[in-house]
C-alpha atoms as a PDB file:
ATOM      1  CA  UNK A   1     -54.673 -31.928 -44.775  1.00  0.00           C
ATOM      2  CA  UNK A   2     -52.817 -34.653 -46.245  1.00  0.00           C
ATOM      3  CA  UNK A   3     -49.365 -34.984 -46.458  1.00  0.00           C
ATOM      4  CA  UNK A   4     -47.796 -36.825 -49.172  1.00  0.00           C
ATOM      5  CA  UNK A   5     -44.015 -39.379 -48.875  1.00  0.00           C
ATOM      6  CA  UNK A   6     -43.601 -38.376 -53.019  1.00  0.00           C
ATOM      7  CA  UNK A   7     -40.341 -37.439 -53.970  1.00  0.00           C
ATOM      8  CA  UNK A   8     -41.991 -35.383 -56.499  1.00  0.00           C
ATOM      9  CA  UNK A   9     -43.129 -33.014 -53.775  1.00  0.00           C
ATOM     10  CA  UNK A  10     -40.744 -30.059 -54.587  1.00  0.00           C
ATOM     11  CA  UNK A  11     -41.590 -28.469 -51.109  1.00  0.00           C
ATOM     12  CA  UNK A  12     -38.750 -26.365 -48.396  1.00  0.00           C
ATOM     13  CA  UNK A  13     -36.820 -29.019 -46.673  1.00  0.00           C
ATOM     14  CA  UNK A  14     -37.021 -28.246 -42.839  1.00  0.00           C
ATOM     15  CA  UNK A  15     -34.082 -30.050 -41.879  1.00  0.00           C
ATOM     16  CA  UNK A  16     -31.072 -27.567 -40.183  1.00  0.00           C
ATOM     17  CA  UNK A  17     -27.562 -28.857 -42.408  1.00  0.00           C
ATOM     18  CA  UNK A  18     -24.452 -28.488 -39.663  1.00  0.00           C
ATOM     19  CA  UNK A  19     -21.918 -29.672 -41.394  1.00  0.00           C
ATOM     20  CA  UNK A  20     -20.819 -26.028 -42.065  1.00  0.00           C
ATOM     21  CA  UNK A  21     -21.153 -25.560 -38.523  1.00  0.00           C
ATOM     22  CA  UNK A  22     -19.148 -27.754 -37.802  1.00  0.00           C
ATOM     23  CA  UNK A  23     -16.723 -27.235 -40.427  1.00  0.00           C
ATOM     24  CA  UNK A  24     -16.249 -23.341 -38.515  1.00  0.00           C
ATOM     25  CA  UNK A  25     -16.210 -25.046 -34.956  1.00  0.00           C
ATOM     26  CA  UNK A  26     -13.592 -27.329 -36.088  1.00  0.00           C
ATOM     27  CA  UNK A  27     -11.355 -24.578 -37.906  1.00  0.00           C
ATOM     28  CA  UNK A  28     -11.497 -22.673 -34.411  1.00  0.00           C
ATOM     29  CA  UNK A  29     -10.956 -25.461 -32.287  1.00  0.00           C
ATOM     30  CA  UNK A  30      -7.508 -26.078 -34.168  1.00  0.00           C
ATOM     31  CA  UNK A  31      -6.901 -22.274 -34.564  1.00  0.00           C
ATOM     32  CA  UNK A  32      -7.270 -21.923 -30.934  1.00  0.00           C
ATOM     33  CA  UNK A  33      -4.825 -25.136 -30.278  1.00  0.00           C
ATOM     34  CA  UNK A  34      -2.100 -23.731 -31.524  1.00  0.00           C
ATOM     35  CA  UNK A  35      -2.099 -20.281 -30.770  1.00  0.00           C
ATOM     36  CA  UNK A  36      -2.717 -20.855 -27.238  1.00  0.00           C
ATOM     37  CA  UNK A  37       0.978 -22.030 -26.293  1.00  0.00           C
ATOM     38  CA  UNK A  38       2.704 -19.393 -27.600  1.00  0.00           C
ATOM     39  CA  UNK A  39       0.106 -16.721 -25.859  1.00  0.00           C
ATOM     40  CA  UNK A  40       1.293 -17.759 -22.742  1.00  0.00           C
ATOM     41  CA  UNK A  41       5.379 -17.144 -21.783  1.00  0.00           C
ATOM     42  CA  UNK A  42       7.013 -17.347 -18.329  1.00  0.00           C
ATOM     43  CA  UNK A  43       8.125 -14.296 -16.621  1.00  0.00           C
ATOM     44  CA  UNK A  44      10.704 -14.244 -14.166  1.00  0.00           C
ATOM     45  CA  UNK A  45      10.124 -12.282 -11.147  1.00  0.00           C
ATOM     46  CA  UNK A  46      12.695 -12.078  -8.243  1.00  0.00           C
ATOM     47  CA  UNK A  47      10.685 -12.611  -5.267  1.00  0.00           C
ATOM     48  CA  UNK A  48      12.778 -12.173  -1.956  1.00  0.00           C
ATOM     49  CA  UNK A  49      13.570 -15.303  -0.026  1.00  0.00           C
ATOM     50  CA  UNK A  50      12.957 -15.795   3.786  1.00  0.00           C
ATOM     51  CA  UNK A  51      15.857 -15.199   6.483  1.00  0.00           C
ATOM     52  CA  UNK A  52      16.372 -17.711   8.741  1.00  0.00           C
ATOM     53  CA  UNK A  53      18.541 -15.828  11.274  1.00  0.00           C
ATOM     54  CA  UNK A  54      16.841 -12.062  11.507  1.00  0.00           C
ATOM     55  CA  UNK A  55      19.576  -8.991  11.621  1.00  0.00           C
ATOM     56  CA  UNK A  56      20.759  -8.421  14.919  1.00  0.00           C
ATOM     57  CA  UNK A  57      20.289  -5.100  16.460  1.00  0.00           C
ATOM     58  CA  UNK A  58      23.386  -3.376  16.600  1.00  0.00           C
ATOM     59  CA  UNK A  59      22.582  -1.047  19.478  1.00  0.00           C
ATOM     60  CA  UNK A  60      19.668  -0.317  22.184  1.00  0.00           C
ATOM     61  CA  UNK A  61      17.470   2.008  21.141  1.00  0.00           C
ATOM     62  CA  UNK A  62      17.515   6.049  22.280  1.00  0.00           C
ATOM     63  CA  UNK A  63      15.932   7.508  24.892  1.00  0.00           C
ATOM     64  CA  UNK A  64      12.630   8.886  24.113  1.00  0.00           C
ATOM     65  CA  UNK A  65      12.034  12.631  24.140  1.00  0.00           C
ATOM     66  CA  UNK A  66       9.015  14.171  25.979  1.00  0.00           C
ATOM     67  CA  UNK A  67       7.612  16.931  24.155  1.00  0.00           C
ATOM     68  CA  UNK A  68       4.653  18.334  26.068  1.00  0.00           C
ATOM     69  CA  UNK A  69       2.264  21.751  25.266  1.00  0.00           C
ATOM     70  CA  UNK A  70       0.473  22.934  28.677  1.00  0.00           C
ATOM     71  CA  UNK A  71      -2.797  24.837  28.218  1.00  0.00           C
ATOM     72  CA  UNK A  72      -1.210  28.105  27.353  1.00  0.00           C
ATOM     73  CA  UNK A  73       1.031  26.941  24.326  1.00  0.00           C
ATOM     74  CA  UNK A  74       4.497  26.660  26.243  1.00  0.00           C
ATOM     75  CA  UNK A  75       6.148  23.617  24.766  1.00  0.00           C
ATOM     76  CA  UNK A  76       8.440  21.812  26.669  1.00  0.00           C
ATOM     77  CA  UNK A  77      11.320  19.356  25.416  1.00  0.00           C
ATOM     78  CA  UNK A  78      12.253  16.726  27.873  1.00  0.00           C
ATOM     79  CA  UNK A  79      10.972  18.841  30.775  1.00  0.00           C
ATOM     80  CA  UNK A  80      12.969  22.068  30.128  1.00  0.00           C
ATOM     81  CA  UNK A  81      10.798  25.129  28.717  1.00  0.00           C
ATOM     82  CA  UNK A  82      11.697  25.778  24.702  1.00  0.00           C
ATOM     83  CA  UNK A  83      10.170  28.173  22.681  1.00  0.00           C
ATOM     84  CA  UNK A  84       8.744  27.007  19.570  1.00  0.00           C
ATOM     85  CA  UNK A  85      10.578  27.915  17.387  1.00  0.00           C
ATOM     86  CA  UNK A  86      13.999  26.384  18.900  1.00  0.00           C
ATOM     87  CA  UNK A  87      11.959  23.102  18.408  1.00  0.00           C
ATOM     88  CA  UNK A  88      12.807  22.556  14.797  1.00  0.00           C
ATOM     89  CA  UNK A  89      16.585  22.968  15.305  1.00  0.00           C
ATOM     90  CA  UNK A  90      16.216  20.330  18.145  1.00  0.00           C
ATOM     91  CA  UNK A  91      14.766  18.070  16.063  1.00  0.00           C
ATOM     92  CA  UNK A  92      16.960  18.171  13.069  1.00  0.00           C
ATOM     93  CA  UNK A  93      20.171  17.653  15.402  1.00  0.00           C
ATOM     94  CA  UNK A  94      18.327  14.897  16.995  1.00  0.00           C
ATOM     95  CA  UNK A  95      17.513  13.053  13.735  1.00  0.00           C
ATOM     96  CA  UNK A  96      21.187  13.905  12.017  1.00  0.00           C
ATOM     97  CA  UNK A  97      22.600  12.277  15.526  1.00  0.00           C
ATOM     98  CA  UNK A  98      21.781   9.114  13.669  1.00  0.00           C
ATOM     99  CA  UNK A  99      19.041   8.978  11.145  1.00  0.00           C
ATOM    100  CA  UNK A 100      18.577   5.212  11.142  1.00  0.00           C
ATOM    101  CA  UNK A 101      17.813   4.642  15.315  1.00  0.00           C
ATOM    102  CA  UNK A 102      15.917   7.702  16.114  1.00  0.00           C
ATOM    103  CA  UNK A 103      14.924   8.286  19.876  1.00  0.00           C
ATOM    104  CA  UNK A 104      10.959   8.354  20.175  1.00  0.00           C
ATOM    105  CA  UNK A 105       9.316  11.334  20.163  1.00  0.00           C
ATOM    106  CA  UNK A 106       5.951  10.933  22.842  1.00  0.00           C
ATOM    107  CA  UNK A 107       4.058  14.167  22.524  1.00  0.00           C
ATOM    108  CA  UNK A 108       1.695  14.862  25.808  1.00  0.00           C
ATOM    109  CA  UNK A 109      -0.757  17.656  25.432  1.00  0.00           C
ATOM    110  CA  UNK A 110      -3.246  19.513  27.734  1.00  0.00           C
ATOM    111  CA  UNK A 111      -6.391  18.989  26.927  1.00  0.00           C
ATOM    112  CA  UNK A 112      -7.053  22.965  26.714  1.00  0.00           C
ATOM    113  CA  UNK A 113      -3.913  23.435  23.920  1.00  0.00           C
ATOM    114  CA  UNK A 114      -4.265  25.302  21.243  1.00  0.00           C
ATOM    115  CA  UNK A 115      -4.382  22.970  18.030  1.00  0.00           C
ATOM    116  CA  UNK A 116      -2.309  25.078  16.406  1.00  0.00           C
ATOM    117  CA  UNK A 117       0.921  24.746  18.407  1.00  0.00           C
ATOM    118  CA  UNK A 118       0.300  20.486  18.299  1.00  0.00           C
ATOM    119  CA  UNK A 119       0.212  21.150  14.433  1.00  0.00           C
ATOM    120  CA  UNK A 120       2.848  23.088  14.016  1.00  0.00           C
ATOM    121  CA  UNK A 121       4.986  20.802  16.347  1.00  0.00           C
ATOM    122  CA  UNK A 122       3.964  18.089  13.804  1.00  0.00           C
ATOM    123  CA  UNK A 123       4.785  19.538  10.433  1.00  0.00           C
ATOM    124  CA  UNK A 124       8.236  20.315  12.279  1.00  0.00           C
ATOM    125  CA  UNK A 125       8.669  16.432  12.965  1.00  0.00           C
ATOM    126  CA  UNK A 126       7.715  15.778   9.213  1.00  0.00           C
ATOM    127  CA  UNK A 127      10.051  18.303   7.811  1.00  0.00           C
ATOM    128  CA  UNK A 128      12.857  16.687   9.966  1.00  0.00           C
ATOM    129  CA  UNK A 129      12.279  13.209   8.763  1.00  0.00           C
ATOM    130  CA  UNK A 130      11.507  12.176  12.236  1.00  0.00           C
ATOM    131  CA  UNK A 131       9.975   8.302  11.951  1.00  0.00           C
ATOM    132  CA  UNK A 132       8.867   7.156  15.482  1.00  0.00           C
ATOM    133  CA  UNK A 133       6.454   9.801  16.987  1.00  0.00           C
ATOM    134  CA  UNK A 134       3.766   8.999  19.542  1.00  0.00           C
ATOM    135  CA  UNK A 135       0.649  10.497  21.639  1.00  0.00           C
ATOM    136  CA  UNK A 136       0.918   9.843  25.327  1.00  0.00           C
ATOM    137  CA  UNK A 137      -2.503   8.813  26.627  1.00  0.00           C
ATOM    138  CA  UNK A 138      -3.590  10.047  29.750  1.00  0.00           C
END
């Protein structure tokens, strides 16, 4: 096969034209040059600043209370026998004392307790907003 340098040949040319492509690029490139500034806009946000000094504490912390449940479901509060269902009134006239430095409350079970009575003792905290409980761990 011979191939023939006439520019008689009326044949396909093969070569890829880019000057539209670039033409599009170009257009883009601009487009996205100015729009990009005004996509982007400061927004202020009021982040708090660092204390130097912390508050001071005003005054010592409560006693805790001992709440304990002995193998047969008697619940005691700070050693004295209640029944259970004194304990919510107890622990809404602790909390109202003053709601922002409550006493902790340190539960102590038996290990033969009834989860029931530990679960009711909690959903009695919880309902009067009391913040610090803990588990004594024998």
């Amino acid at each position: 096969m011979a191939f023939s340098n006439n520019s008689s040949d009326s044949g396909a040319i093969s070569d890829i034209n880019v000057t539209p492509l670039v033409d599009v690029l170009l257009v883009l490139l601009i487009i996205f040059m100015v729009t990009a500034p005004t996509v982007s806009y400061p927004i202020d946000v009021n982040l708090p600043q660092p204390t130097l000094n912390p508050p001071p504490q005003t005054s010592e912390p409560p006693p805790p209370i001992a709440l304990r449940i002995d193998a047969t479901g008697q619940v005691f509060w700070n050693n004295n026998p209640t029944p259970l269902t004194a304990i919510p009134g107890l622990m809404n006239e602790t909390v109202q004392r003053d709601p922002t430095n409550q006493p902790l409350l340190e539960i102590d079970t038996n290990d033969d307790a009834e989860y029931g009575v530990l679960a009711k003792v909690l959903a009695y905290a919880k309902n009067a907003d009391m913040k610090k409980i803990g588990f004594v761990q024998k």
